[in-house]
Every structure is written in C-alpha cells, then in structure tokens.
C-alpha atoms as a PDB file:
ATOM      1  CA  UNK A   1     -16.371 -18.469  16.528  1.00  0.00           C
ATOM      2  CA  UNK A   2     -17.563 -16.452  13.644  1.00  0.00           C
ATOM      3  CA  UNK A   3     -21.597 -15.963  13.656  1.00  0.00           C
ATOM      4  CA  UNK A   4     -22.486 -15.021   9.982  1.00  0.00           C
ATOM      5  CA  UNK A   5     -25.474 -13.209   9.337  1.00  0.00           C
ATOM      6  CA  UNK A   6     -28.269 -13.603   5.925  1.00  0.00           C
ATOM      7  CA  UNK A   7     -26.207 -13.042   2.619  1.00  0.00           C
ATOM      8  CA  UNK A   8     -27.436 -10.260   0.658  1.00  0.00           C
ATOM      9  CA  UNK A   9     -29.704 -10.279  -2.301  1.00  0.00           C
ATOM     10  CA  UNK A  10     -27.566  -9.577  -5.699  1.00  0.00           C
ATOM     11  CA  UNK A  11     -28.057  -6.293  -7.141  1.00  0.00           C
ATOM     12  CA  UNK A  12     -29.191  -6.145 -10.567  1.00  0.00           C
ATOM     13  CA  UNK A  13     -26.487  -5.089 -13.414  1.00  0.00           C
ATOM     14  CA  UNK A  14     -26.221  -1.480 -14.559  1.00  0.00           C
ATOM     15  CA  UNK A  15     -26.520  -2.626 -18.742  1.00  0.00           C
ATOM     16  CA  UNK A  16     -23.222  -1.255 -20.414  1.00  0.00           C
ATOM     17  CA  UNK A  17     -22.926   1.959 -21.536  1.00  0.00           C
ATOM     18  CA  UNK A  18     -22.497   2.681 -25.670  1.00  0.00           C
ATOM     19  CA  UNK A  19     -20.289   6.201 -25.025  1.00  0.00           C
ATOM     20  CA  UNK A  20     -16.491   6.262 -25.069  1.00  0.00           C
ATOM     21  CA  UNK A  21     -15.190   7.781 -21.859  1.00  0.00           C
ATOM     22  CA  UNK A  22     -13.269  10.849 -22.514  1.00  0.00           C
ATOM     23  CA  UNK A  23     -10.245  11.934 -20.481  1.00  0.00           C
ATOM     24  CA  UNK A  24     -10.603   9.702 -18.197  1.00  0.00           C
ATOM     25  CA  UNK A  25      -8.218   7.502 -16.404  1.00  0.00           C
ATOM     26  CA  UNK A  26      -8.856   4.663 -13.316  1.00  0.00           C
ATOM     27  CA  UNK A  27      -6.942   3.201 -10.659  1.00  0.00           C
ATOM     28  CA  UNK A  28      -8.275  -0.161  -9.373  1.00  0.00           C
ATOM     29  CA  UNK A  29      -6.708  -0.026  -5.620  1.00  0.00           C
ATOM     30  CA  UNK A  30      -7.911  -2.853  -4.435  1.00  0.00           C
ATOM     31  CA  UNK A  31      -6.436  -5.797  -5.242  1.00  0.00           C
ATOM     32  CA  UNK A  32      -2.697  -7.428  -3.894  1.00  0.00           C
ATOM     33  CA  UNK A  33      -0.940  -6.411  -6.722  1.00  0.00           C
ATOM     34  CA  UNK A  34      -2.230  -2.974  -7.541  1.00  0.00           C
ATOM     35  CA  UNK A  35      -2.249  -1.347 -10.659  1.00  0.00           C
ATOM     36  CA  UNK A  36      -1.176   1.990  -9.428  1.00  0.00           C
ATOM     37  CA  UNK A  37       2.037   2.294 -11.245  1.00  0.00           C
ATOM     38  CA  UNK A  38       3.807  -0.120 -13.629  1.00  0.00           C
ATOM     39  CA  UNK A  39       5.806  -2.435 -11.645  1.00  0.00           C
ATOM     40  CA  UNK A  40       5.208  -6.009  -9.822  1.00  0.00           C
ATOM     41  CA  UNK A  41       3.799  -5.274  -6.240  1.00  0.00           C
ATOM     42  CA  UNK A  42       3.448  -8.075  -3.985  1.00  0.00           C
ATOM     43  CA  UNK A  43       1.362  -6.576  -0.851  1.00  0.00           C
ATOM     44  CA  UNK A  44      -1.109  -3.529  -1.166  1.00  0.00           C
ATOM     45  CA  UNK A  45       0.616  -0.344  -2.024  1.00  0.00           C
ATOM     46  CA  UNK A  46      -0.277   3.295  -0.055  1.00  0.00           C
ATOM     47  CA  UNK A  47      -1.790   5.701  -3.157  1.00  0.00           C
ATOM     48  CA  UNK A  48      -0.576   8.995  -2.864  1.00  0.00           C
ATOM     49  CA  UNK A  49      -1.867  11.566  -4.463  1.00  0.00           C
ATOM     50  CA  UNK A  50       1.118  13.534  -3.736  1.00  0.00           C
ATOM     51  CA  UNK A  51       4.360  11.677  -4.267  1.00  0.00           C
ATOM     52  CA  UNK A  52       6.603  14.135  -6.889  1.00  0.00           C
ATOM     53  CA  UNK A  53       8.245  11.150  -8.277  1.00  0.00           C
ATOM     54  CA  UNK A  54       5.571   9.928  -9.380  1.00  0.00           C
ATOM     55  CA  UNK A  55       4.044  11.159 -12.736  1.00  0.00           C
ATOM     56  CA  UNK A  56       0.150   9.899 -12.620  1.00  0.00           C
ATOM     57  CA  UNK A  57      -0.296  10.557 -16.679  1.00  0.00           C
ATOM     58  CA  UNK A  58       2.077   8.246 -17.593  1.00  0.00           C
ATOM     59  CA  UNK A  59       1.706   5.678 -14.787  1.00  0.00           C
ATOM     60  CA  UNK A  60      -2.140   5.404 -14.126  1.00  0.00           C
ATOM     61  CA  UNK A  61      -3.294   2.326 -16.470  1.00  0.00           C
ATOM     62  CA  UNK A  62      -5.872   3.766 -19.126  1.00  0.00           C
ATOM     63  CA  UNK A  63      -9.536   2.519 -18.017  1.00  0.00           C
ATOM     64  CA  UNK A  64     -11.534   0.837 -20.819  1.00  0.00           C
ATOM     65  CA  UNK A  65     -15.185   0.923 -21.426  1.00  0.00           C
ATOM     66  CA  UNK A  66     -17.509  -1.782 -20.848  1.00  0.00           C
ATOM     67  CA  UNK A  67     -16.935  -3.018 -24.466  1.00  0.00           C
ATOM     68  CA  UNK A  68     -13.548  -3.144 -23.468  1.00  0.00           C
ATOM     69  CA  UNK A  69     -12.316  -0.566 -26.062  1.00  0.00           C
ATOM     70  CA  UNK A  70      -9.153   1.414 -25.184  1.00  0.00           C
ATOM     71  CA  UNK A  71      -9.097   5.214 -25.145  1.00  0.00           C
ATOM     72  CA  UNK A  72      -6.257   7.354 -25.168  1.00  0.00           C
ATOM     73  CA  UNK A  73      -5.879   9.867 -22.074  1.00  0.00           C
ATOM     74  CA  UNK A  74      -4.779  13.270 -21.919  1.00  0.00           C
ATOM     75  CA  UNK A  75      -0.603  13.426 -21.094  1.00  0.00           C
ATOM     76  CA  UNK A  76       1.355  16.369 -19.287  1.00  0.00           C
ATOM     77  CA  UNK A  77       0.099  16.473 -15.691  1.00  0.00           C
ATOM     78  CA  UNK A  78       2.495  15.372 -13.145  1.00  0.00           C
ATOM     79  CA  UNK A  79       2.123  15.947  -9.202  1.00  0.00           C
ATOM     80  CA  UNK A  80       6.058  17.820  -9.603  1.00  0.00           C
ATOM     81  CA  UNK A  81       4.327  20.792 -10.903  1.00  0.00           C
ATOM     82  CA  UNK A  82       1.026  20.786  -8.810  1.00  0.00           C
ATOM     83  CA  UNK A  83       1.534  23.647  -6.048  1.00  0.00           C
ATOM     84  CA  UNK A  84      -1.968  24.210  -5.354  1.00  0.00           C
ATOM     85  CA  UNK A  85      -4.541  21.817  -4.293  1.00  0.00           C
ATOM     86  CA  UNK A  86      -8.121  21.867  -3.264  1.00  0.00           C
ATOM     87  CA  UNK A  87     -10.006  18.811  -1.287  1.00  0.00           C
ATOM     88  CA  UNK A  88     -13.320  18.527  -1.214  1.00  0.00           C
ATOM     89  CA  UNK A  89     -13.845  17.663   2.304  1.00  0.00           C
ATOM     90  CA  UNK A  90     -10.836  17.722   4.547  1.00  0.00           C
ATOM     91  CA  UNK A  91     -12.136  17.088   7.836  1.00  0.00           C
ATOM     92  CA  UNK A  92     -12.719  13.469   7.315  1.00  0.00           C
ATOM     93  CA  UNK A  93     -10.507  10.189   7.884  1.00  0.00           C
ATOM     94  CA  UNK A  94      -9.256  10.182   4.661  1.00  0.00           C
ATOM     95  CA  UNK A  95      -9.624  13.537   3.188  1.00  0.00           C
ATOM     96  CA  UNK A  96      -8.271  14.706   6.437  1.00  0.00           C
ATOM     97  CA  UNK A  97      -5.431  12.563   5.728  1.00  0.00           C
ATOM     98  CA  UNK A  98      -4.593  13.563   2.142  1.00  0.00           C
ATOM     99  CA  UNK A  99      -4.507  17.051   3.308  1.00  0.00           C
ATOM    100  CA  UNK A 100      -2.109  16.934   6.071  1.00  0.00           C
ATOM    101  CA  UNK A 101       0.347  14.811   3.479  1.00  0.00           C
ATOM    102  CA  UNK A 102      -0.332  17.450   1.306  1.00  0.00           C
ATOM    103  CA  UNK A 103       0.519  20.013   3.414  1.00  0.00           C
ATOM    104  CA  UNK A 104       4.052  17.964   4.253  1.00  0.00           C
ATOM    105  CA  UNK A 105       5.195  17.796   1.026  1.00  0.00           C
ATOM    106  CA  UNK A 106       4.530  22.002   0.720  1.00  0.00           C
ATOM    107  CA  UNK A 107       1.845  22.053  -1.782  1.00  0.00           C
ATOM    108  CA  UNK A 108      -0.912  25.196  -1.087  1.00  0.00           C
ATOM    109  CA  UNK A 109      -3.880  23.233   0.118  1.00  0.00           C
ATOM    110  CA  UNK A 110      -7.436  24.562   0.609  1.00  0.00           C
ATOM    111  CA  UNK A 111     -10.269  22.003   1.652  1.00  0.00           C
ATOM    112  CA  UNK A 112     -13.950  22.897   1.469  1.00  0.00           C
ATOM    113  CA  UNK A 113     -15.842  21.032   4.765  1.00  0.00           C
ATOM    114  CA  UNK A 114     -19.140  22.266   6.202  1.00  0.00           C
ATOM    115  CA  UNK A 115     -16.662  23.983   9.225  1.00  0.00           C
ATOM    116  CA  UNK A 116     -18.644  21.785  12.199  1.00  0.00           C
ATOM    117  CA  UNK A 117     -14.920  19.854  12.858  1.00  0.00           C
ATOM    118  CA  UNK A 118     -11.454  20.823  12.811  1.00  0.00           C
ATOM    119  CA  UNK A 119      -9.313  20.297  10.418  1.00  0.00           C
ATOM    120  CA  UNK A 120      -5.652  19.875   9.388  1.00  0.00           C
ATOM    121  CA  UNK A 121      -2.992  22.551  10.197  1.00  0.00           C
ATOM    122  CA  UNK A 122      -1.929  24.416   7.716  1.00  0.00           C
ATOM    123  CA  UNK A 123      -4.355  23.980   4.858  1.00  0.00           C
ATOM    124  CA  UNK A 124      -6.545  27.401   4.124  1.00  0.00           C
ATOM    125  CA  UNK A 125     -10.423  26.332   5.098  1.00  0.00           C
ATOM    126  CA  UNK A 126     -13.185  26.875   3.113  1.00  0.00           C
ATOM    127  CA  UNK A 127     -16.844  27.142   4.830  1.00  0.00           C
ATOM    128  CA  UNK A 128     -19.525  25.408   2.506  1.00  0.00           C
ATOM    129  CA  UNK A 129     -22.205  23.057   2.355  1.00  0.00           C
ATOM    130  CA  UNK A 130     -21.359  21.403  -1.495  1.00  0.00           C
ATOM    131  CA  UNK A 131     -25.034  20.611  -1.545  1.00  0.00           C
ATOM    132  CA  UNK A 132     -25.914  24.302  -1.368  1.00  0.00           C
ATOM    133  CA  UNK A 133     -24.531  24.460  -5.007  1.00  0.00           C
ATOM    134  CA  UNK A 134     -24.250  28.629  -4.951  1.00  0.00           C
ATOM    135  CA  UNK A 135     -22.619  29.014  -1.405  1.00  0.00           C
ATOM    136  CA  UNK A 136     -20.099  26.023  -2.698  1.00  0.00           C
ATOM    137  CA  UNK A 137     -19.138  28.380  -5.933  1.00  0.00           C
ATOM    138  CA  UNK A 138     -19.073  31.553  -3.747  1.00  0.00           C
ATOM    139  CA  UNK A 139     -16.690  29.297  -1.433  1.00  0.00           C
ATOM    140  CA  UNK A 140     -14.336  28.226  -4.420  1.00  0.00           C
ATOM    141  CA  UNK A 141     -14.125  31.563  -6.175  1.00  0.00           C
ATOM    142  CA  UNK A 142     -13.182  33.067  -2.511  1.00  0.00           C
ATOM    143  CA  UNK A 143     -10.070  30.946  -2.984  1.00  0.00           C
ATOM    144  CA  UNK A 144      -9.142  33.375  -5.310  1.00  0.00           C
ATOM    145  CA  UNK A 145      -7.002  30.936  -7.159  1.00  0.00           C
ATOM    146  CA  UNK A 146      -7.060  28.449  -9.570  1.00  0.00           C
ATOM    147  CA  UNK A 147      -5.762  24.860  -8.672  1.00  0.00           C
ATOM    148  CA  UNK A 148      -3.732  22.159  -9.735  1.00  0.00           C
ATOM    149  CA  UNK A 149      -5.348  19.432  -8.991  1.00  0.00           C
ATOM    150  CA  UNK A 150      -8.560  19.223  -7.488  1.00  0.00           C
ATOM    151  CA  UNK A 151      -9.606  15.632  -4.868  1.00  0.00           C
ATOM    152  CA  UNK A 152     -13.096  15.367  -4.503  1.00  0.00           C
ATOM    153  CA  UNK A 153     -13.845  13.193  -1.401  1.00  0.00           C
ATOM    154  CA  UNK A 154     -16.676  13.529  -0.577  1.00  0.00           C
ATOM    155  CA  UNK A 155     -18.660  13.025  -3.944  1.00  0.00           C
ATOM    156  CA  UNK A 156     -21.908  10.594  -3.325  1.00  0.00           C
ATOM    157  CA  UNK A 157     -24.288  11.392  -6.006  1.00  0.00           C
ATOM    158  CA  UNK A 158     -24.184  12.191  -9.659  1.00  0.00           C
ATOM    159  CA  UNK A 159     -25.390  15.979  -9.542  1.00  0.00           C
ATOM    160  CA  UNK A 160     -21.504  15.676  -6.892  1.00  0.00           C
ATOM    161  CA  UNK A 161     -19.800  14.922 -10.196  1.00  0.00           C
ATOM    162  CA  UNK A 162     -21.812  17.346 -12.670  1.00  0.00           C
ATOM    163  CA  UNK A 163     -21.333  20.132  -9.773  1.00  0.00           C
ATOM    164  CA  UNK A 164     -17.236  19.703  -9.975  1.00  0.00           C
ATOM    165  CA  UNK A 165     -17.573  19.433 -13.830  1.00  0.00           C
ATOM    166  CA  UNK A 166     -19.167  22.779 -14.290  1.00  0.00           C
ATOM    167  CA  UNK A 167     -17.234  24.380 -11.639  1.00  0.00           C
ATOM    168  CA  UNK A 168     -13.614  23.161 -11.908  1.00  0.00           C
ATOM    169  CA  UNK A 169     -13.415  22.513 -16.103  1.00  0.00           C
ATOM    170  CA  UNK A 170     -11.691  25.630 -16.294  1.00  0.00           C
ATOM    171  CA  UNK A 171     -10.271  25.875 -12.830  1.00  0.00           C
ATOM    172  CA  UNK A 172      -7.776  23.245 -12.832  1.00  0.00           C
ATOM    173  CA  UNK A 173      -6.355  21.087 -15.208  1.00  0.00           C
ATOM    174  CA  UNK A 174      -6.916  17.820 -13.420  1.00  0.00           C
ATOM    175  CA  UNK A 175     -10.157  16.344 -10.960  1.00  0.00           C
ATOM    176  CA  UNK A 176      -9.660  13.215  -8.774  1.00  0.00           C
ATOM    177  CA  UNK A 177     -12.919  11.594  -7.386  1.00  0.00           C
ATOM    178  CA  UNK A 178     -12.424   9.031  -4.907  1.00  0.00           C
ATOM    179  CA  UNK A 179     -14.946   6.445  -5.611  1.00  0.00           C
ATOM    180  CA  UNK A 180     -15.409   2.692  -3.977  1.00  0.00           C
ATOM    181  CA  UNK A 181     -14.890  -0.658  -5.453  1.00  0.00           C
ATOM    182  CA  UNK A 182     -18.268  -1.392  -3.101  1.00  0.00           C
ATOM    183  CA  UNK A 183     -19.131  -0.109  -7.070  1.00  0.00           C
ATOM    184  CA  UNK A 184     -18.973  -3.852  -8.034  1.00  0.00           C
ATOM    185  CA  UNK A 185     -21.554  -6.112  -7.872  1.00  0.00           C
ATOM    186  CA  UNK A 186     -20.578  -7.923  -4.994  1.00  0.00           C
ATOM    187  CA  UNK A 187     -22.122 -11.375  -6.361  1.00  0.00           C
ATOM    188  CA  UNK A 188     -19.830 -11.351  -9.431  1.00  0.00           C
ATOM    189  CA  UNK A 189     -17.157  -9.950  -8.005  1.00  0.00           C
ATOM    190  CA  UNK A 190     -13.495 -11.746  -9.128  1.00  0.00           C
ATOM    191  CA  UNK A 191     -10.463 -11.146  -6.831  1.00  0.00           C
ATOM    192  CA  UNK A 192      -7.880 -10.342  -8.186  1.00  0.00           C
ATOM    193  CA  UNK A 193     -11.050  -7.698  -9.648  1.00  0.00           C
ATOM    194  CA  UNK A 194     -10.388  -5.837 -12.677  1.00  0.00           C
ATOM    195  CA  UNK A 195     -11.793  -2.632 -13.720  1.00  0.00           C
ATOM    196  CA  UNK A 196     -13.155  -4.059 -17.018  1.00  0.00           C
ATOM    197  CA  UNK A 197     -16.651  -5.253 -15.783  1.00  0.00           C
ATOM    198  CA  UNK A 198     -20.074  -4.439 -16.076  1.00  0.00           C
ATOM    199  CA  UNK A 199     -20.929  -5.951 -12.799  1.00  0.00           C
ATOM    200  CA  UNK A 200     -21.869  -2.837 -11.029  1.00  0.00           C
ATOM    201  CA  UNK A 201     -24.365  -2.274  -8.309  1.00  0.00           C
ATOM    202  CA  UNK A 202     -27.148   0.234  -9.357  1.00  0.00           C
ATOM    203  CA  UNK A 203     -28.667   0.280  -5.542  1.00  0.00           C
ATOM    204  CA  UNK A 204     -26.994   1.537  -1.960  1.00  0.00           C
ATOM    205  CA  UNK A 205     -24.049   3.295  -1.501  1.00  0.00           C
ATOM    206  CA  UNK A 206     -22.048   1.437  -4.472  1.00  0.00           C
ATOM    207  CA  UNK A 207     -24.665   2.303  -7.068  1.00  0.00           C
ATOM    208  CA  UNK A 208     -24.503   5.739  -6.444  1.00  0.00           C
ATOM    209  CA  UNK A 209     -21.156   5.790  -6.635  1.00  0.00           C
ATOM    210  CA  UNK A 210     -20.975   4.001 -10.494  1.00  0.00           C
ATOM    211  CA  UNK A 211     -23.708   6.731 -11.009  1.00  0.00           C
ATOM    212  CA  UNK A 212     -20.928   9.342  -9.959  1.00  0.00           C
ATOM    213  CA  UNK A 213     -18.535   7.521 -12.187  1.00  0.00           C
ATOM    214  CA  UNK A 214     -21.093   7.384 -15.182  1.00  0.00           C
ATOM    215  CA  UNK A 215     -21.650  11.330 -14.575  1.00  0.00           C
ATOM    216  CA  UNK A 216     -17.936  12.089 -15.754  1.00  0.00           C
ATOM    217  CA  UNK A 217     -17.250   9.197 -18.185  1.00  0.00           C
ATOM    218  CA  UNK A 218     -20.667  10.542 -19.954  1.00  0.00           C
ATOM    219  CA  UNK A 219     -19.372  14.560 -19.336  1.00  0.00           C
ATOM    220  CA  UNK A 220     -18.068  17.435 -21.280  1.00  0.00           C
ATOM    221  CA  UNK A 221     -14.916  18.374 -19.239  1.00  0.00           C
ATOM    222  CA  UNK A 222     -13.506  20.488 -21.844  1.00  0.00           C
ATOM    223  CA  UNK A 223      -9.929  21.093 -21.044  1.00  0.00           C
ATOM    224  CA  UNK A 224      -9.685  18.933 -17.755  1.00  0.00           C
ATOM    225  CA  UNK A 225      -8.550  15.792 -17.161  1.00  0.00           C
ATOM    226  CA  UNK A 226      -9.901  13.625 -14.716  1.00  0.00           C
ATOM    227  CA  UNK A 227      -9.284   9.871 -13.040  1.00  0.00           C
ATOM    228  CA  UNK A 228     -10.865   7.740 -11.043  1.00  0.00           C
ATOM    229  CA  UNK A 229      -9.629   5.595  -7.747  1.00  0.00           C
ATOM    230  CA  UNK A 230     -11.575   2.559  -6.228  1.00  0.00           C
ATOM    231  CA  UNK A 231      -9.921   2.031  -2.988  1.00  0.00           C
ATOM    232  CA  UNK A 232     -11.492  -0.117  -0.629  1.00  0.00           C
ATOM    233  CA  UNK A 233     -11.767  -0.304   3.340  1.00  0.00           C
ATOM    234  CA  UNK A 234      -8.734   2.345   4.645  1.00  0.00           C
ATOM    235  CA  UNK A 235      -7.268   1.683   7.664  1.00  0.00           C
ATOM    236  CA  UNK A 236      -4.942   4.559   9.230  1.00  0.00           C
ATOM    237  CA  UNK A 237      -4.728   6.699  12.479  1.00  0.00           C
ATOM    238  CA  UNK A 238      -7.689   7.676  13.251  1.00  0.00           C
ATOM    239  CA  UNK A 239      -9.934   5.494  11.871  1.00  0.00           C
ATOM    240  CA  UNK A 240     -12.390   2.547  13.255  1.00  0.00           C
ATOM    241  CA  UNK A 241     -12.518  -1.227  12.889  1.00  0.00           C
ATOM    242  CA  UNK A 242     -14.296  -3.045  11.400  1.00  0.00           C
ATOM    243  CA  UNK A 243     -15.989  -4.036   8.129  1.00  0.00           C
ATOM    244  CA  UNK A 244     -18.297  -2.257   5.669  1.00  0.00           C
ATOM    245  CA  UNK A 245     -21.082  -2.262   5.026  1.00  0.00           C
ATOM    246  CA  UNK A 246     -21.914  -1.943   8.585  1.00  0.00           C
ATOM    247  CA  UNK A 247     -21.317   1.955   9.201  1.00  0.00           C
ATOM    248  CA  UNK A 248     -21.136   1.732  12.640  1.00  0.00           C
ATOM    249  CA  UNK A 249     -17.620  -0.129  12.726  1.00  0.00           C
ATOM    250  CA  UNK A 250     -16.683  -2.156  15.640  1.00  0.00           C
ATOM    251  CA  UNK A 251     -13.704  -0.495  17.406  1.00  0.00           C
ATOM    252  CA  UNK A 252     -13.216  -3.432  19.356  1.00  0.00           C
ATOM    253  CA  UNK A 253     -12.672  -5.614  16.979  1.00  0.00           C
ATOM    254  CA  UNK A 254      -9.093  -6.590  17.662  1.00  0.00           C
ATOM    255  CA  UNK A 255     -10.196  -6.857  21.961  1.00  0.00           C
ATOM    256  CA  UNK A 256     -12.978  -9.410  20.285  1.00  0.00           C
ATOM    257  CA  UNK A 257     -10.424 -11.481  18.444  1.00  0.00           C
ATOM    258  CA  UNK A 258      -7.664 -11.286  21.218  1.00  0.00           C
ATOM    259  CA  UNK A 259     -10.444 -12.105  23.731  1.00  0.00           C
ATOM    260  CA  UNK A 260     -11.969 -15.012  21.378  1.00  0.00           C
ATOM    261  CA  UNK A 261     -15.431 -13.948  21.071  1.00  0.00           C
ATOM    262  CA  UNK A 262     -18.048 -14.164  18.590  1.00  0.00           C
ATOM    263  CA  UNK A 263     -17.645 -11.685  15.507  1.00  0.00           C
ATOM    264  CA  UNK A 264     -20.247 -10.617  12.951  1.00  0.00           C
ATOM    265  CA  UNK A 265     -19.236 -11.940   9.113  1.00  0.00           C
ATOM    266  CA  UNK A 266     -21.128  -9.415   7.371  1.00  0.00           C
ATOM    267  CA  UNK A 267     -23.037 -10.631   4.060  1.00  0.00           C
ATOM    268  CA  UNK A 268     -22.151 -14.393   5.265  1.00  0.00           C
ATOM    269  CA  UNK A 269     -18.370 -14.272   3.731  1.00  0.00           C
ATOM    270  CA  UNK A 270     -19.842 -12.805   0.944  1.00  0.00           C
ATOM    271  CA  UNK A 271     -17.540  -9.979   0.672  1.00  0.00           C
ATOM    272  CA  UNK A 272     -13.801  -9.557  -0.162  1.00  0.00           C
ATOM    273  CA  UNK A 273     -11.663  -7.374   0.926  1.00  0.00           C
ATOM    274  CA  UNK A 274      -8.272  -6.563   0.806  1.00  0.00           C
ATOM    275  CA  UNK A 275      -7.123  -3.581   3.200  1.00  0.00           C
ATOM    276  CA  UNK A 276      -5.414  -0.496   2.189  1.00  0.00           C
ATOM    277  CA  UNK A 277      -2.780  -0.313   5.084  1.00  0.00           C
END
C-alpha cells in the first residue's frame, strides 16, 4: 500500500536566456537510453569520468541554448592524457566515489573537503572550507600543481561556479560540475527528458542548481573548457534509500517493501526517476 502525500506546487519558469553558451558541453544522465556517448543503450549506463577509452570532446553531445541554437565546443581533451585531477569534495557518496576510481585507474588525485571525515586512500587531501573563498585559493595553490581536469561536486550556488571560474581558468584545461536534473521543472518534465528545455525550477535545491549552470553558460572561462552532467538519484555502496526530495532517505526501504508496509510516494507520483545503478 503506497500512502501518497500533497503534490507540490509548480515552480515558476526561469524565462530563456538571449546569450550563447560558450565552451560548454552537457550530459543529460538521466534517462534509459543516455546520451553519454554515441551508441544505442538500452538500460542506464555508469558515467565515468575516468574511463581512458573514452574521449569526452568528441563523445559528449553539444548542449544547445534555450533557442535551441547549436554551438560548437572546444576539441582536444581526452581523459588518456589527464594525470592529475582535483575533486571538489571527496569525502562524500559520490565524490568519494569518483576519487577512489580515480585513484584505481592511477591518475594523481587531490580532493578539497572541509577535513571533518575521512576520505579515500590514496588521493592527496586538501583542508578548506570552499565558502571561505581565500583559505579555498590558499588550499589549491598549496597543491602546487596545475590539473587536468578539475570535478566540482559539491557546487550549490552561483558565486560555487564564479569561484571555480576565476580560480581554475588558467589552472586546468577542463571543469566538470555535477549538477541535478531536480534542475527541471518537475511539472513539465518529459521522460525520456531532453536537455533542450526551458522548464527549469528557479526555487529549492534545483533552482540553485540552473543558477550554477547559468553562472558558467553566462562566464568568461578564457582558455577552459567546461561540461555539465545532470545525473539523478545515485545508488552505490555506501549510500541510503530512498527518494529525493526527502533528505533524510529511508534506509529501510527495501525491509518496508519485503515486509509489505506502507511507503511514502513523495510529491504524489509526481516525480520520475530513473536510477543511476
């Protein structure tokens, strides 16, 4: 038996922006048949960041603006070359992840986490709050090092984006932010959902992730090139149950549905997801 609870109100639209993005690239990773690389998927595919036979500038789909006009991105990075890597974060679920793969597959990582939890073996740690925006540049430039690629996962509001902008433009020739597609207005959603939309949230956690995503596809990155991932709800080792937007996810969830009891259908139904596995 499935209780459902009062269906949200729909957020407003974020009216479409006149600016053509520049550099900028997006992976919609939430859908059955991703469009992660250019072949027919049938059942959600793991995104790696880190997978040296895959080259992401020639593979990642080229993201159009909301007047649907088609830029060109910038060509020549490939994850072969990258050595070193920087995460921003790293003692999360899924930063925490990306790092330890990273690691495996012998690529120099450094993550940048506030140093209150532990965090994967063999990566090079980093002490900084990224909110305290001069202890975060002492942090990077104690690194010593400029990067290959650069993951920020932890990014949740625009002056995130304009921080790793200023900072990194010079410091690596390719950014990653890890954004949501909780980004989409969840009343206009389509599924199969396309990045081509101006049905955005501007309120909660998905608004100020567009705002993120409007802070580099409105920026000066100079050299750098930059892309953006929507993945939705990640399930892996070490992570909880559940559903979003309820933060505190139900770790017995699968005990609930073994055991038949009631479950909480959050937004009424009115949410659809499709799990990264």
């Amino acid at each position: 038996m499935i209780k459902p609870i009062p269906r949200l109100k729909p957020a407003q639209r974020l009216a479409p922006t006149s600016e053509a993005p520049r550099n900028c690239k997006t992976v919609e990773a939430s859908w059955p048949r991703p469009r992660v690389i250019k072949k027919t998927a049938t059942a959600p595919t793991i995104i790696s960041f880190f997978d040296p036979t895959i080259n992401w500038s020639f593979h990642l789909p080229v993201i159009k603006s909301e007047y649907h006009k088609v830029y060109q991105v910038r060509r020549g990075f490939s994850m072969q070359t990258a050595q070193n890597t920087l995460i921003i974060g790293g003692s999360g679920f899924l930063s925490g992840a990306l790092a330890r793969q990273a690691v495996a597959q012998g690529h120099r990582v450094w993550v940048v986490t506030r140093g209150q939890r532990s965090i994967p073996a063999g990566v090079t740690s980093l002490v900084a709050d990224r909110h305290d925006h001069a202890a975060f540049e002492q942090a990077i430039h104690t690194a010593q090092s400029s990067f290959d690629l650069v993951i920020d996962c932890i990014g949740y509001h625009p002056a995130d984006l304009e921080q790793d902008i200023a900072l990194f433009r010079h410091l690596t020739p390719h950014l990653i932010f890890v954004s949501t597609d909780f980004v989409y207005d969840p009343a206009r959603r389509r599924f199969p959902q396309g990045e081509e939309t101006d049905a955005y949230l501007n309120e909660g956690y998905g608004g100020q992730k567009r705002l993120c995503e409007l802070a580099l596809i409105h920026s000066e990155p100079g050299p750098m090139a930059w892309t953006i991932v929507r993945p939705c709800h990640i399930y892996g080792p070490g992570s909880q149950l559940g559903c979003l937007p309820l933060h505190s996810r139900d770790p017995e969830l699968l005990a609930k549905l073994r055991a038949g009891e009631p479950l909480t259908l959050v937004g009424g139904g009115y949410f659809l997801q499709q799990p990264i596995l």
